[in-house]
Protein backbone atom coordinates (compact mmCIF):
# COMPACT_ATOMS: atom_id res chain seq x y z
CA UNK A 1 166.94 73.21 127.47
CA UNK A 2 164.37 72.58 124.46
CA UNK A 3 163.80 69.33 125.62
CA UNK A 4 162.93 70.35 129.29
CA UNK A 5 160.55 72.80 127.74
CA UNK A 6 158.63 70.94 125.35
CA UNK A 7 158.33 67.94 128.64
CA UNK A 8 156.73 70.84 131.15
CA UNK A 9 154.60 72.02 127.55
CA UNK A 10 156.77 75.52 127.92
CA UNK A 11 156.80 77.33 124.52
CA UNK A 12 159.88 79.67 124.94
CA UNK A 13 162.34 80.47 122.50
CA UNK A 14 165.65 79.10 122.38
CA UNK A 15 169.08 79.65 120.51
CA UNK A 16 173.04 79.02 121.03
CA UNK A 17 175.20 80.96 119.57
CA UNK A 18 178.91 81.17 120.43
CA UNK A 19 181.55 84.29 120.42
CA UNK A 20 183.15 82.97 117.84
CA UNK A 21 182.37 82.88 113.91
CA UNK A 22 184.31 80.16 112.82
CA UNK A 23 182.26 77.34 113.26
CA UNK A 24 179.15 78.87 111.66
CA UNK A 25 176.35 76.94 110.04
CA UNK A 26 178.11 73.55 111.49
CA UNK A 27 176.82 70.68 113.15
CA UNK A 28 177.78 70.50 117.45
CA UNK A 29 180.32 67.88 118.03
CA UNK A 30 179.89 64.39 117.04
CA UNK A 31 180.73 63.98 120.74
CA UNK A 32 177.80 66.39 121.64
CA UNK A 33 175.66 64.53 119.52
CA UNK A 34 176.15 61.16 120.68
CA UNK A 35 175.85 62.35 124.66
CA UNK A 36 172.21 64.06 123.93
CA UNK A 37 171.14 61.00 121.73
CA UNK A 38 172.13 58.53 124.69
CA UNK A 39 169.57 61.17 127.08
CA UNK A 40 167.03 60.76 124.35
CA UNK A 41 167.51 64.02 123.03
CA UNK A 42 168.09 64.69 119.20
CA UNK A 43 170.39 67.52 118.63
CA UNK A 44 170.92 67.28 114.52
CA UNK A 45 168.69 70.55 113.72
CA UNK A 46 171.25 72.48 115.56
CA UNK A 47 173.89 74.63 113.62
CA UNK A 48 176.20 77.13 114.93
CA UNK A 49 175.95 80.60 114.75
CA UNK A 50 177.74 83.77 115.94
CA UNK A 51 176.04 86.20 118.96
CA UNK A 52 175.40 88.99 117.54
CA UNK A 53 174.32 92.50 119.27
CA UNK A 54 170.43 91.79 118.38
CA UNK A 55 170.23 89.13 120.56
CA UNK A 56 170.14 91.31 123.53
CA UNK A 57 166.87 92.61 122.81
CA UNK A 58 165.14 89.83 121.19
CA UNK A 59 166.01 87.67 124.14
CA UNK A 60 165.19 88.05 127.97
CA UNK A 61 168.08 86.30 129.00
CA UNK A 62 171.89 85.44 127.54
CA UNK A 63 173.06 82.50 129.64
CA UNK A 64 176.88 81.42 129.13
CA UNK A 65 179.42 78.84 129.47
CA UNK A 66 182.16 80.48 130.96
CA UNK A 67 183.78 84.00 132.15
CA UNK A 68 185.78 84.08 129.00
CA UNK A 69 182.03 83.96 127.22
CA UNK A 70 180.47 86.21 129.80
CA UNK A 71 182.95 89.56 129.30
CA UNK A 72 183.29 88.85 125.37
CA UNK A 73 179.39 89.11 124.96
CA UNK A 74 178.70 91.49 127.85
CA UNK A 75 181.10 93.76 125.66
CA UNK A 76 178.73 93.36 122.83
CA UNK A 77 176.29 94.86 125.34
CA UNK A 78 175.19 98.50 124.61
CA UNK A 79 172.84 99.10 127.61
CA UNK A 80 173.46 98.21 131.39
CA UNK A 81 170.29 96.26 130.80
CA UNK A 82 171.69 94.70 128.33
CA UNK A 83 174.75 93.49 130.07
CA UNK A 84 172.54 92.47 133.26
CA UNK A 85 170.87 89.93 130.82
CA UNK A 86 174.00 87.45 130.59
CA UNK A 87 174.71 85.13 133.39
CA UNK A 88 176.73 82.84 133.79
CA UNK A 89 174.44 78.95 133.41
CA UNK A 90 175.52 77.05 136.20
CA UNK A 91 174.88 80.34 138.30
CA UNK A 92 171.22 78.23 138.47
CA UNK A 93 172.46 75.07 140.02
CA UNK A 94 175.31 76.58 142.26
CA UNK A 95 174.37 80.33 142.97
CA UNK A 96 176.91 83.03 143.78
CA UNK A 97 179.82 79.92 142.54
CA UNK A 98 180.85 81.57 139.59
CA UNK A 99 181.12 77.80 138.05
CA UNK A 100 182.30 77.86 134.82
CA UNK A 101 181.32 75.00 132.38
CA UNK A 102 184.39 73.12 131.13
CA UNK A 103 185.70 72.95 127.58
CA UNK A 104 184.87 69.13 126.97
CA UNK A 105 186.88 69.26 123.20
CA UNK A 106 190.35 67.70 124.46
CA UNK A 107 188.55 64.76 126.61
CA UNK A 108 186.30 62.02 125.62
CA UNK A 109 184.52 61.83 129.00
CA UNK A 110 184.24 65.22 130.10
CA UNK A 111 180.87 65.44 127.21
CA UNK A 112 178.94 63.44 129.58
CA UNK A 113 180.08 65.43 132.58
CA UNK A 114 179.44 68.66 130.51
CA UNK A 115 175.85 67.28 129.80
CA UNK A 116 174.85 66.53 133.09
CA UNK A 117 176.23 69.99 134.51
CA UNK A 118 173.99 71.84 132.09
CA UNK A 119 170.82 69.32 132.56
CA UNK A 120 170.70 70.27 136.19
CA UNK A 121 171.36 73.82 135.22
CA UNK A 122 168.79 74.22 133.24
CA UNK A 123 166.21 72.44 135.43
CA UNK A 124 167.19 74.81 137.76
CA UNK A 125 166.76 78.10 135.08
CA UNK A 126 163.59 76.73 134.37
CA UNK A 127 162.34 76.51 138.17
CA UNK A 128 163.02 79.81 138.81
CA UNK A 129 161.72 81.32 135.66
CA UNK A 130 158.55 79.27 134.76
């Protein structure tokens, strides 16, 4: 998404955080990694962190990977307008699909799959929102 912006000179904010704490402060995959640097796109300055509630008000919008994602943040949620704020990502590229981004971890191959899913997503999130 970052690099989409900074190409169409958009200056929004942008984090990823997962549900999860236990990867905190770590690098994304070495998989991850090499996928985004074969695209061009350096992805080193990353490091994980957990969602926390005070994301839902210092961001418009709380796009996830998958439903599992979707109800454990939406839980966090403390406002309907709060819980209206996270979507589901490739809602962008395939509306009203409910498409849930894979888990790439257990295969290889799926990382470029996973990348080009999200790339058209978020061309997509973009076009609509810019």
């Amino acid at each position: 998404m970052k690099s989409k912006l900074a190409e169409r000179g958009l200056d929004w904010e942008v984090d990823s955080a997962g549900t999860g704490y236990w990867h905190a402060g770590d690098l994304p995959d070495r998989r991850s990694i090499a996928t985004a640097r074969r695209h061009g796109i350096d992805i080193t300055d990353q490091r994980a962190r957990q969602f926390k509630p005070g994301d839902f008000t210092h961001f418009d919008h709380i796009l996830v990977m998958d439903l599992s994602n979707q109800r454990n943040v939406r839980i966090l949620a403390n406002t309907p307008e709060h819980e209206e704020k996270v979507q589901l990502i490739l809602d962008y590229s395939h509306p009203g699909e409910s498409r849930q981004v894979p888990d790439p971890y257990y295969d290889d191959n799926g990382f470029e799959a996973v990348y080009e899913m999200l790339d058209e997503a978020c061309s997509a999130f973009i076009k609509k929102h810019a």
